[in-house]
N, C-alpha and C. Protein backbone atom coordinates (compact mmCIF):
# COMPACT_ATOMS: atom_id res chain seq x y z
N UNK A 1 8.29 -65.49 -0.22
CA UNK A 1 7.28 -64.50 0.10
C UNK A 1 7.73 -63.72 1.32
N UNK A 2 7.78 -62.63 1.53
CA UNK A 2 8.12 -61.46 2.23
C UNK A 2 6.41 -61.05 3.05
N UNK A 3 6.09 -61.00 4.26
CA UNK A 3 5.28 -60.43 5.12
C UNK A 3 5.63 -59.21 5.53
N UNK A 4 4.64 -58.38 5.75
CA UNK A 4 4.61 -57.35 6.27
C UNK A 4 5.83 -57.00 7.33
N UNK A 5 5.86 -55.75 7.57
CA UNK A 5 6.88 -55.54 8.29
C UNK A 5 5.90 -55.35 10.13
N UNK A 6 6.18 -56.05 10.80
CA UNK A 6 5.69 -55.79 11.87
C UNK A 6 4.82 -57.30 12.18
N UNK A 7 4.54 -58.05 11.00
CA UNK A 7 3.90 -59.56 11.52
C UNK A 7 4.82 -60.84 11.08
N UNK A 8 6.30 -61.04 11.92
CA UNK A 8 6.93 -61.84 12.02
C UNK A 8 7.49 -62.00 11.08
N UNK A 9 8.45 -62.87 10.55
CA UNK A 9 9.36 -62.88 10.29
C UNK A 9 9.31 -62.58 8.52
N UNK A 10 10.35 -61.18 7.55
CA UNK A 10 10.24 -61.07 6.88
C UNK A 10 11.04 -61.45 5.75
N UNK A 11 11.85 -62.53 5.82
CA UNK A 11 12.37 -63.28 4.98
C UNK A 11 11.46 -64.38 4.16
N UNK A 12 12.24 -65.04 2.93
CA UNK A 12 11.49 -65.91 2.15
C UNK A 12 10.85 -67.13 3.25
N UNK A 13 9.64 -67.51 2.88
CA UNK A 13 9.16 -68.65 3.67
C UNK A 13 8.76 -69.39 2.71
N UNK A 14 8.42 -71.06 2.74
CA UNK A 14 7.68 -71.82 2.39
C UNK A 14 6.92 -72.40 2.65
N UNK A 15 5.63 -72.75 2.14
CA UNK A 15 4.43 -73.44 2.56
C UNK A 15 4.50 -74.59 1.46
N UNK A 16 4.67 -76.18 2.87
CA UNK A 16 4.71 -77.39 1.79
C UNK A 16 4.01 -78.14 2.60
N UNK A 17 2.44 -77.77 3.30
CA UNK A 17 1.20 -78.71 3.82
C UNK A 17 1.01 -79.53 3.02
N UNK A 18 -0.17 -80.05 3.28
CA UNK A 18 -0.88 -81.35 1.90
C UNK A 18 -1.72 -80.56 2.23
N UNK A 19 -2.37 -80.14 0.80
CA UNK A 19 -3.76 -79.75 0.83
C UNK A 19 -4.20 -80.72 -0.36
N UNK A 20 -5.51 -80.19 -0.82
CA UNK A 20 -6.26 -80.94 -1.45
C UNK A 20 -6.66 -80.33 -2.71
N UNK A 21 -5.86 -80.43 -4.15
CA UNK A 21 -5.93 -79.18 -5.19
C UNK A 21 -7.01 -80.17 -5.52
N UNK A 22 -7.61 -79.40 -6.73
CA UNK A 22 -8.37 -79.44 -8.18
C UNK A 22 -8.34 -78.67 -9.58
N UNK A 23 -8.44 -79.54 -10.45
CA UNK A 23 -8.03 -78.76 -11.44
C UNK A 23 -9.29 -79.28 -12.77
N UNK A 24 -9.77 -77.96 -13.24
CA UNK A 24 -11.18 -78.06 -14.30
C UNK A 24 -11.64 -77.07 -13.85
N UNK A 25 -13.00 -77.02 -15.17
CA UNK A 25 -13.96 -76.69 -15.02
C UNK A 25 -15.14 -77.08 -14.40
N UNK A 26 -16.40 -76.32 -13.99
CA UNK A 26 -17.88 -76.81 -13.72
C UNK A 26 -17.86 -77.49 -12.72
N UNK A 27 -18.91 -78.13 -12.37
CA UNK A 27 -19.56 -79.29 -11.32
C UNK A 27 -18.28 -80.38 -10.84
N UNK A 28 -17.65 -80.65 -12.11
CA UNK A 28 -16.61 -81.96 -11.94
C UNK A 28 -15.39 -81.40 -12.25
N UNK A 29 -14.25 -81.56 -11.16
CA UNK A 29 -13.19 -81.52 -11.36
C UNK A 29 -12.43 -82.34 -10.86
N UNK A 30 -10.88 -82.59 -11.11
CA UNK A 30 -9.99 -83.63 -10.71
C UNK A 30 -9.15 -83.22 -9.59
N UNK A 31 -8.36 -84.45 -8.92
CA UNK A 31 -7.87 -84.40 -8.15
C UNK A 31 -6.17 -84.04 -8.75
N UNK A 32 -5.28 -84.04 -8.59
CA UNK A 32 -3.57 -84.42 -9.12
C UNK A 32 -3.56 -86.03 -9.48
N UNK A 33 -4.09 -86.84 -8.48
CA UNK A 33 -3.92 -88.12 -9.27
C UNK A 33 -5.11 -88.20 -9.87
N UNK A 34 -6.16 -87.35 -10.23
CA UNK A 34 -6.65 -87.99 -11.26
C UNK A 34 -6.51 -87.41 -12.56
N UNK A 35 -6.10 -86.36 -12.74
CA UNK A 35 -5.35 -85.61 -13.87
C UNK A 35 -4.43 -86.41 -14.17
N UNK A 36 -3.04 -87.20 -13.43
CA UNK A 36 -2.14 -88.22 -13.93
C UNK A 36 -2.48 -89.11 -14.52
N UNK A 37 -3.82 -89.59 -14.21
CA UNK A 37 -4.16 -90.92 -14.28
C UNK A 37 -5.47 -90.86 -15.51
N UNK A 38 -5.48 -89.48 -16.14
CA UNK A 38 -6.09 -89.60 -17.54
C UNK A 38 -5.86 -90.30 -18.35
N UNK A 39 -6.77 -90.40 -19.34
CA UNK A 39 -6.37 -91.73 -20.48
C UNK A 39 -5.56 -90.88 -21.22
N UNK A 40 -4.65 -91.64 -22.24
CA UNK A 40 -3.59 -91.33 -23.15
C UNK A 40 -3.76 -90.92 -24.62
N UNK A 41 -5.22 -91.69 -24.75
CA UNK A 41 -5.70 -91.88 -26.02
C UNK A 41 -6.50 -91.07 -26.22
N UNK A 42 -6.89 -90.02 -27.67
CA UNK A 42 -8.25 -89.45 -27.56
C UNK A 42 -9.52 -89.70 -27.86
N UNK A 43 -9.33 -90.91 -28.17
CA UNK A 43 -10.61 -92.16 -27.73
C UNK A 43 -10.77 -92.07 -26.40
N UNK A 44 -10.40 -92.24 -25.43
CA UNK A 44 -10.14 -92.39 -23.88
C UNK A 44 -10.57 -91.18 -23.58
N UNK A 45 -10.18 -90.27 -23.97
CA UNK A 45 -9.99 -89.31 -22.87
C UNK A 45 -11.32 -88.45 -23.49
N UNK A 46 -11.77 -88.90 -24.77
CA UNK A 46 -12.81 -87.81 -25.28
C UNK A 46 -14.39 -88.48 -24.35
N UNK A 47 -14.17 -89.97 -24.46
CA UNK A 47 -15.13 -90.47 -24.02
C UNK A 47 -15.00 -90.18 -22.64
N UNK A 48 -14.42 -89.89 -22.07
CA UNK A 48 -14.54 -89.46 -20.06
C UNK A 48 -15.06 -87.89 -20.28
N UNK A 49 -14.42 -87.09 -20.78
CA UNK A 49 -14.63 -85.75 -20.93
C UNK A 49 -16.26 -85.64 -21.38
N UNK A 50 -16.24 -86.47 -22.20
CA UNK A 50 -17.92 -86.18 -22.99
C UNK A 50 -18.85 -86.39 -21.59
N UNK A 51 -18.93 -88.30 -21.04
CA UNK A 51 -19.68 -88.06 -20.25
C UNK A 51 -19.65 -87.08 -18.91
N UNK A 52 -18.36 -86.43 -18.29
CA UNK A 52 -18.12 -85.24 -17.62
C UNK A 52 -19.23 -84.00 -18.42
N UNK A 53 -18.89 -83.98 -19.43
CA UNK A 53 -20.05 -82.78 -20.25
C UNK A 53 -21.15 -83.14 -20.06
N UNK A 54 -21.46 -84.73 -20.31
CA UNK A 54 -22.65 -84.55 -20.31
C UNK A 54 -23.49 -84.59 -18.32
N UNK A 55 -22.52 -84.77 -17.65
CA UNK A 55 -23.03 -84.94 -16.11
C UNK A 55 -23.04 -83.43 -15.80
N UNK A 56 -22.54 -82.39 -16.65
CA UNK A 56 -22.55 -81.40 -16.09
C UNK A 56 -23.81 -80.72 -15.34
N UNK A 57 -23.94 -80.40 -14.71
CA UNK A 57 -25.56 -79.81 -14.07
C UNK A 57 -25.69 -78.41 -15.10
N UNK A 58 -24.56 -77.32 -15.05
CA UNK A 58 -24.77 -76.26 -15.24
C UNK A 58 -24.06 -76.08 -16.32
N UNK A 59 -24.02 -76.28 -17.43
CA UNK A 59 -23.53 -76.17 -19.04
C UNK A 59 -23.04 -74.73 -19.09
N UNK A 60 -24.01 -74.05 -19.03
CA UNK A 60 -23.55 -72.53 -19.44
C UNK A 60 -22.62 -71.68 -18.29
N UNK A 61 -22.92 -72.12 -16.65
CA UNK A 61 -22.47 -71.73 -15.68
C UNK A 61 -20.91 -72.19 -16.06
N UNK A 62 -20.46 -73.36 -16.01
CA UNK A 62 -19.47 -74.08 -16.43
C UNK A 62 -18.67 -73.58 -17.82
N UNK A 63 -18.97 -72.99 -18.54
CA UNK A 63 -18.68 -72.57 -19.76
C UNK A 63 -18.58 -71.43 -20.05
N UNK A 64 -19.43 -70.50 -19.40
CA UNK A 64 -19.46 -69.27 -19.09
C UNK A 64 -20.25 -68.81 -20.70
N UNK A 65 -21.05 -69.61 -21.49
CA UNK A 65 -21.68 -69.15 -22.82
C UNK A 65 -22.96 -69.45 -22.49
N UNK A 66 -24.08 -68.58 -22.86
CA UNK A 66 -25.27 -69.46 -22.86
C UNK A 66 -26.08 -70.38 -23.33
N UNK A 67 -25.03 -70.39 -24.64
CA UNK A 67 -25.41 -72.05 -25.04
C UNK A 67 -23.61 -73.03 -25.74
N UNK A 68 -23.56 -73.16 -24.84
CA UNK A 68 -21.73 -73.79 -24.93
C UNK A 68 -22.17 -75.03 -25.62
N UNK A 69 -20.75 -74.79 -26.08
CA UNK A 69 -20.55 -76.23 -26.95
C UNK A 69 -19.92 -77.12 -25.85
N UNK A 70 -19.38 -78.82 -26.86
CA UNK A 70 -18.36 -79.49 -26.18
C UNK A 70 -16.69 -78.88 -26.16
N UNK A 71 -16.84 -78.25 -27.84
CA UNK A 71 -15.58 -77.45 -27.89
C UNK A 71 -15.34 -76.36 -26.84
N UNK A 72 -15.78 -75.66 -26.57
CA UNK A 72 -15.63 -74.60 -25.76
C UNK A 72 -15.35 -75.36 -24.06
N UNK A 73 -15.76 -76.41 -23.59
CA UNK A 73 -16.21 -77.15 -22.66
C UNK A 73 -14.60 -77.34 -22.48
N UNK A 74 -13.95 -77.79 -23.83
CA UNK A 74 -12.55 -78.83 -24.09
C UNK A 74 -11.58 -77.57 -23.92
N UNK A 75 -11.70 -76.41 -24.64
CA UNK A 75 -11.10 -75.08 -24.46
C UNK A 75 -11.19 -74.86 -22.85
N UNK A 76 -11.73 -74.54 -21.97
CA UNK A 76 -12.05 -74.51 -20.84
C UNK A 76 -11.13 -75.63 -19.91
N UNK A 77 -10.90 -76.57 -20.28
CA UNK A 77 -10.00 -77.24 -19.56
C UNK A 77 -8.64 -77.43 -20.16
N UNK A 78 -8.48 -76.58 -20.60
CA UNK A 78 -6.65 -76.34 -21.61
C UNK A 78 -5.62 -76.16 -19.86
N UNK A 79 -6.22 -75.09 -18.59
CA UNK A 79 -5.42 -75.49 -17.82
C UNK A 79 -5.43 -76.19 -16.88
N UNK A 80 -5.98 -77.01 -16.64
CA UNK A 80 -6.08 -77.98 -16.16
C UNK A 80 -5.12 -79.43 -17.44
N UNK A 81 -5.07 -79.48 -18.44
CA UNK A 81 -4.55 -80.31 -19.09
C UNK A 81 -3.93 -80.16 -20.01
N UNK A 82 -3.30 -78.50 -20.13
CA UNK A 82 -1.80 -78.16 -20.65
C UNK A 82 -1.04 -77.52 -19.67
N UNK A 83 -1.42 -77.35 -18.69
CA UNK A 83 -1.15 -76.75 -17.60
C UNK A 83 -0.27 -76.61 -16.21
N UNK A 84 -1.33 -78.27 -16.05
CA UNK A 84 -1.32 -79.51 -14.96
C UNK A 84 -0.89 -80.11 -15.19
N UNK A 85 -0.97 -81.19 -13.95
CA UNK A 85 0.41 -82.34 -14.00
C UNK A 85 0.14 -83.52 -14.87
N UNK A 86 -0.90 -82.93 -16.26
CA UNK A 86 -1.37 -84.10 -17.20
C UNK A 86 0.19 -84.78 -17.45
N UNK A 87 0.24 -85.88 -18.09
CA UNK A 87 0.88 -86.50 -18.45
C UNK A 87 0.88 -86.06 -20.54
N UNK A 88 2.17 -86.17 -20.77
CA UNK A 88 2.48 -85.76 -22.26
C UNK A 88 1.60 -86.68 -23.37
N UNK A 89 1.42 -88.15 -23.06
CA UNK A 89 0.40 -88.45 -23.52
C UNK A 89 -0.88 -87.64 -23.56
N UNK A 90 -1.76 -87.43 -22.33
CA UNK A 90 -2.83 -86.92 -22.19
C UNK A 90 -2.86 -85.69 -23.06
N UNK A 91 -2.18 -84.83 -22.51
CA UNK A 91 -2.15 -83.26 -23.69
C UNK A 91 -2.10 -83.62 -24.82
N UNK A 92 -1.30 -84.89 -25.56
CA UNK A 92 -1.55 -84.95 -26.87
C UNK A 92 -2.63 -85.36 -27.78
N UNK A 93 -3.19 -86.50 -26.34
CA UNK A 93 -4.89 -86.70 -26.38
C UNK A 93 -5.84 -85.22 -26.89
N UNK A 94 -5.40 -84.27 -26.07
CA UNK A 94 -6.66 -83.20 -25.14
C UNK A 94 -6.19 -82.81 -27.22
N UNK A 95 -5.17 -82.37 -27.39
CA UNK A 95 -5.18 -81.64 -28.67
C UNK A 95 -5.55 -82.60 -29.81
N UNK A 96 -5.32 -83.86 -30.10
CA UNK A 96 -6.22 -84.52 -30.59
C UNK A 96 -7.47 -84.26 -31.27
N UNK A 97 -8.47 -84.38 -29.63
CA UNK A 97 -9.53 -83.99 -29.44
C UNK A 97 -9.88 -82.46 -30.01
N UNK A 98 -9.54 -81.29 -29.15
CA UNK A 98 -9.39 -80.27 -29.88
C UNK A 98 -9.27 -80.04 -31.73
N UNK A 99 -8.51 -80.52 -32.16
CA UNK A 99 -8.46 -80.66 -33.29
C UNK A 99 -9.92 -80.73 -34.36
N UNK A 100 -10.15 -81.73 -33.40
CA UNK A 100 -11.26 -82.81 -34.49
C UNK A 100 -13.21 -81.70 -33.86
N UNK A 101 -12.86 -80.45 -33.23
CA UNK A 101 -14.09 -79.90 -32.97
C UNK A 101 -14.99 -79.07 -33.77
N UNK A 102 -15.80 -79.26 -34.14
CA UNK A 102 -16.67 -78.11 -35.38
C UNK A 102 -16.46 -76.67 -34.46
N UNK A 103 -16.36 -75.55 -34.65
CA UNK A 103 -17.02 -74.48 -34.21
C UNK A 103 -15.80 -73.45 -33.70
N UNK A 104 -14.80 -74.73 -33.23
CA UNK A 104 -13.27 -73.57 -32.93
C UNK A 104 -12.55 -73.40 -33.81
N UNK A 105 -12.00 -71.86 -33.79
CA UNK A 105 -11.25 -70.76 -35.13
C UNK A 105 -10.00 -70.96 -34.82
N UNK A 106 -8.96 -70.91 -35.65
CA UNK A 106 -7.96 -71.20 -35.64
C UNK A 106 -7.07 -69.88 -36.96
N UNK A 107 -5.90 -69.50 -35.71
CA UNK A 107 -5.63 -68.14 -36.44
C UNK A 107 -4.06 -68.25 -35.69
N UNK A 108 -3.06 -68.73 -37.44
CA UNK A 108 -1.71 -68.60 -37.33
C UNK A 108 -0.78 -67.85 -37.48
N UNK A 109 0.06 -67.58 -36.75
CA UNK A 109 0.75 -66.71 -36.86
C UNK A 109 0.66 -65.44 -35.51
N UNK A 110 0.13 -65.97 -34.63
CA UNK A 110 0.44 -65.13 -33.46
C UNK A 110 1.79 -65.21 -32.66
N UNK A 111 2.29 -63.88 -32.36
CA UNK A 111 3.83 -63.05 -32.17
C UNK A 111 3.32 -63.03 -30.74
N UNK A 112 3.75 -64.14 -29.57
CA UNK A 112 4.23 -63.75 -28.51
C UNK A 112 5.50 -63.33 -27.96
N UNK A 113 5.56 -62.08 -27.80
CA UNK A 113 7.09 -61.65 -27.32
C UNK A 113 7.28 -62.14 -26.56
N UNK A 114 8.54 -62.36 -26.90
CA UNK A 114 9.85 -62.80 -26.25
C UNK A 114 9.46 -64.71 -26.07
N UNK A 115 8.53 -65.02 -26.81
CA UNK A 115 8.32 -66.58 -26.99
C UNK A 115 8.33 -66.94 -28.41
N UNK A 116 8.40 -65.96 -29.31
CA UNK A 116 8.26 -67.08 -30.25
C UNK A 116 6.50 -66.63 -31.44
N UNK A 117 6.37 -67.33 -32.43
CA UNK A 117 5.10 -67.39 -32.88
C UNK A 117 4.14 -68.57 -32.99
N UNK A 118 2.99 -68.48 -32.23
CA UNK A 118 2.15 -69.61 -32.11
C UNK A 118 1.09 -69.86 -33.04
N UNK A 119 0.16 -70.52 -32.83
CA UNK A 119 -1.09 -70.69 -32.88
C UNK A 119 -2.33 -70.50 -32.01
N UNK A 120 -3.22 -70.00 -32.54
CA UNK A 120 -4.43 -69.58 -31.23
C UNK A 120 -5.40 -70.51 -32.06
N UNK A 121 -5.92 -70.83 -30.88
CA UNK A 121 -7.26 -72.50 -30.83
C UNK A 121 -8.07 -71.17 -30.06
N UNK A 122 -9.25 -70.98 -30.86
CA UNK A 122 -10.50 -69.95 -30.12
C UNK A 122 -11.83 -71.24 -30.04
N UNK A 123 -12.34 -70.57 -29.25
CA UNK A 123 -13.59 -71.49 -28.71
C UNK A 123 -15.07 -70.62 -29.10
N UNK A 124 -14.64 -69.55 -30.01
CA UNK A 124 -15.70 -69.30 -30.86
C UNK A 124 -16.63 -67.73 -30.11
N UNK A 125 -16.00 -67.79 -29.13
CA UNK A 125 -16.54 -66.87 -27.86
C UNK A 125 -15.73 -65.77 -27.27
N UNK A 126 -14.14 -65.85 -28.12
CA UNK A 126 -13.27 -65.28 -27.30
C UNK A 126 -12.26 -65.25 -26.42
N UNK A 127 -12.40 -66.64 -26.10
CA UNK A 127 -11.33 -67.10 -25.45
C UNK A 127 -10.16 -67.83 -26.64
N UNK A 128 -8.97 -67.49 -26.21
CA UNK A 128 -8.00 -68.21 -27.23
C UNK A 128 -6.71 -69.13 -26.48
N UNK A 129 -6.35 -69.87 -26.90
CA UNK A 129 -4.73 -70.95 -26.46
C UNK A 129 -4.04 -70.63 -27.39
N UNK A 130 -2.77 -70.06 -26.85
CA UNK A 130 -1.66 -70.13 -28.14
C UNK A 130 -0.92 -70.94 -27.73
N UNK A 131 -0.76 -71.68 -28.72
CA UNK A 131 -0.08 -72.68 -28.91
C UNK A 131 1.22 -72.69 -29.83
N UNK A 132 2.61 -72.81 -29.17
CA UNK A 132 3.55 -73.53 -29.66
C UNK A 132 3.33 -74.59 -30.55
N UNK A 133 3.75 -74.34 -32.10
CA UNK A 133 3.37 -75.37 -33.31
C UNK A 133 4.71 -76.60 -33.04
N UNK A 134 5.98 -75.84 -32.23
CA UNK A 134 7.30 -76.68 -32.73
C UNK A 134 7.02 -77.63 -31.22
N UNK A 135 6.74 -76.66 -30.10
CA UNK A 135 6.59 -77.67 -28.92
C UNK A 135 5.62 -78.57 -28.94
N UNK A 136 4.56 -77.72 -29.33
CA UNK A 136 2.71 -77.84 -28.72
C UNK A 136 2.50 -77.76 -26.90
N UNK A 137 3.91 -77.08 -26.26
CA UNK A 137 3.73 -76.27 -24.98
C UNK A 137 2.43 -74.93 -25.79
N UNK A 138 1.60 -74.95 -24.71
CA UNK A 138 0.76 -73.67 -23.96
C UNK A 138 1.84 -72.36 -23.46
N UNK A 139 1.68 -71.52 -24.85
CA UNK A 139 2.58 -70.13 -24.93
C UNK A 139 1.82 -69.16 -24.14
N UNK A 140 0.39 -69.26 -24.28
CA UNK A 140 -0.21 -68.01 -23.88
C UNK A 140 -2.12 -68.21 -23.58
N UNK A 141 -2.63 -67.57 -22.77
CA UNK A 141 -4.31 -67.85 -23.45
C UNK A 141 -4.48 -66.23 -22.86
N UNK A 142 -5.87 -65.59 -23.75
CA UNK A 142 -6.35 -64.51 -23.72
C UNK A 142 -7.51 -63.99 -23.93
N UNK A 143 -8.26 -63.34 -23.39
CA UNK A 143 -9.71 -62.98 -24.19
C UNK A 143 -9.96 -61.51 -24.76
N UNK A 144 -8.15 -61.65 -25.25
CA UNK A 144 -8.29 -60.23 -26.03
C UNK A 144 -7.94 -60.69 -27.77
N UNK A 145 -8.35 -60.10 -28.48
CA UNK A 145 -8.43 -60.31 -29.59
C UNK A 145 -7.49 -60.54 -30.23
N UNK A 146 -7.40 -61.62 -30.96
CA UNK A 146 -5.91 -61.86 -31.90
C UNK A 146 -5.62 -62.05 -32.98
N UNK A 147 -4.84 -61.50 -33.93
CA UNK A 147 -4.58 -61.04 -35.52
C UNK A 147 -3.66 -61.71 -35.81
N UNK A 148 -3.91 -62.86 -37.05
CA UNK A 148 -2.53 -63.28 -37.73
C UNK A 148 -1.34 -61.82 -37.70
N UNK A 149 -0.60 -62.43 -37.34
CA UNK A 149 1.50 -61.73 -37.91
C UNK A 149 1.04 -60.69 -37.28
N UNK A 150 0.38 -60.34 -36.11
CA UNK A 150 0.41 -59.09 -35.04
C UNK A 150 0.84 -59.84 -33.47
N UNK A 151 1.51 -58.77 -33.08
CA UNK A 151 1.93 -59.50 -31.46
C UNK A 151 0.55 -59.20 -30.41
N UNK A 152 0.49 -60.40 -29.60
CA UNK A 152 -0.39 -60.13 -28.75
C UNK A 152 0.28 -59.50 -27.11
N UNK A 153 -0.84 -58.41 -27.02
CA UNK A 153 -0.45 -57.27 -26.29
C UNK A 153 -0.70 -58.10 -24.70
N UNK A 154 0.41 -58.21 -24.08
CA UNK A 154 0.31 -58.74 -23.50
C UNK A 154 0.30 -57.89 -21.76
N UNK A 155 0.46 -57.37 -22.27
CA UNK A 155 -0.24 -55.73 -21.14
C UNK A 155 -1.52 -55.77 -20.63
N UNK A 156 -2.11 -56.37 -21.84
CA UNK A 156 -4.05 -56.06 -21.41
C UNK A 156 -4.28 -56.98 -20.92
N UNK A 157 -5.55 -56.58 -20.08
CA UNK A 157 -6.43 -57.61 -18.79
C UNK A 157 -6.73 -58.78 -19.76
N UNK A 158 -6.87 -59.50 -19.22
CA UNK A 158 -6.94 -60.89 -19.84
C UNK A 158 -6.02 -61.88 -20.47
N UNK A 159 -4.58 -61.19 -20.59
CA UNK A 159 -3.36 -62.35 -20.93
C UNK A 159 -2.95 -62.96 -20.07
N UNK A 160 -2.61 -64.19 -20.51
CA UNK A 160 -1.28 -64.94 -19.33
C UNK A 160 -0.17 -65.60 -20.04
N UNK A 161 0.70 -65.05 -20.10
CA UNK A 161 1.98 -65.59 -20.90
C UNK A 161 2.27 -66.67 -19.80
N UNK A 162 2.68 -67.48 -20.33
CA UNK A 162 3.75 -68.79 -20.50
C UNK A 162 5.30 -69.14 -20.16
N UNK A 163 6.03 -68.33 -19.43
CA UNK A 163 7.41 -68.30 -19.56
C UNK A 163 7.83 -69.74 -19.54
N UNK A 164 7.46 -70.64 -18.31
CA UNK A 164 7.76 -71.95 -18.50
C UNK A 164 6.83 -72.62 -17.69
N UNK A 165 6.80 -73.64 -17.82
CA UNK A 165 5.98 -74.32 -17.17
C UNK A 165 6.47 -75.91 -16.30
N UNK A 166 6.20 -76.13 -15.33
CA UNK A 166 6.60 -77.78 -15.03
C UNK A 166 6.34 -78.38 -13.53
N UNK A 167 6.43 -78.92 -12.80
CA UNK A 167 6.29 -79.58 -11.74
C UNK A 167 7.59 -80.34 -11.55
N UNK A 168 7.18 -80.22 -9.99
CA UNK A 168 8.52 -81.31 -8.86
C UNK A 168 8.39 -81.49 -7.84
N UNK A 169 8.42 -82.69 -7.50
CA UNK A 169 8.31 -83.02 -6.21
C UNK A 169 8.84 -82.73 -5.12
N UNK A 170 10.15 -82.01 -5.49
CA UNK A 170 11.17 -81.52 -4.53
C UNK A 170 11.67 -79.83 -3.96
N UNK A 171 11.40 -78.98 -3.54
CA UNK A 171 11.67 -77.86 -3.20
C UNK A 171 13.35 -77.80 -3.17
N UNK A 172 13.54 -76.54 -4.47
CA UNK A 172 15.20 -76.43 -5.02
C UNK A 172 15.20 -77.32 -5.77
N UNK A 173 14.61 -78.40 -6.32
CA UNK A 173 14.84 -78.92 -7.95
C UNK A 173 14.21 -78.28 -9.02
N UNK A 174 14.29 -78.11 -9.87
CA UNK A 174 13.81 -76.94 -10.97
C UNK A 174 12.56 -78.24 -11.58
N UNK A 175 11.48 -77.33 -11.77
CA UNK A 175 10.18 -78.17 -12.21
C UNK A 175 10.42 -78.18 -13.89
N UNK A 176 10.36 -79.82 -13.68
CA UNK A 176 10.73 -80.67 -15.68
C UNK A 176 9.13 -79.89 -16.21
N UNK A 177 9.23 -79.98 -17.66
CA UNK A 177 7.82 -79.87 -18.04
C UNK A 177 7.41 -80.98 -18.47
């Protein structure tokens, strides 16, 4: 990161404090070790998530629908747990879960340039995950509209492509996914 010219020094700097992340949606969110320390199973992990849904205070605040589902709830935490420092078990949990939801659309054949063609998991509302079928890496999410065997425009407000993704403990080691 480069500062202004005139407030000290304008070469690359790094910031490696301890702070205190979180990662979710709503009322309840996790810490880094407690995102690691998700269950593996989507038995496990549906039953923590559910009662999280159901402790939620503010359903719709949290969801951003005015009458949200659990699916949309599970869509909503895609970065936090395709994202984050879930563990490869867990994501395979979270999609699992995903899988098995009444109400989310599913539309194949989305063309992310220069990635490849995914799958989009919609939450019925507009929001979409594209999903890598060969990885099941998180290619893309958007709340712009998406068409089988058309590329998603990844210009417009609301994309976030994917180039890579990963974590490391070490500053100058390249983050594994």
């Amino acid at each position: 990161l480069a500062g202004p010219a005139g407030f000290g020094d304008t070469g690359p700097s790094t910031s490696n404090y301890s702070m205190s992340s979180h990662w979710g949606i709503g009322h309840i969110q996790l810490t880094m070790s407690g995102i690691k320390a998700l269950p593996r199973t989507a038995a496990g992990l549906g039953k923590l998530l559910h009662r999280m849904w159901n402790n939620e205070p503010d359903k719709a605040a949290a969801v951003g629908f005015p009458h949200p589902s659990f699916g949309q709830y599970l869509v909503g935490w895609a970065g936090a747990l395709l994202a984050g420092p879930a563990s490869s078990g867990t994501r395979a949990a979270y999609y699992q879960l995903l899988a098995g939801q009444p109400g989310l659309t599913i539309v194949k054949g989305i063309i992310v340039p220069s990635l490849g063609v995914g799958i989009a998991v919609g939450d019925g509302g507009g929001d979409y995950l594209i999903i890598d079928p060969g990885t099941a890496q998180l290619m893309a999410y958007t709340t712009a509209p998406v068409h089988a065997n058309f590329p998603l425009a990844e210009s417009d407000a609301g994309v976030e492509v994917y180039q890579a993704m990963g974590w490391t403990n070490h500053l100058g080691v390249p983050a594994q996914p």
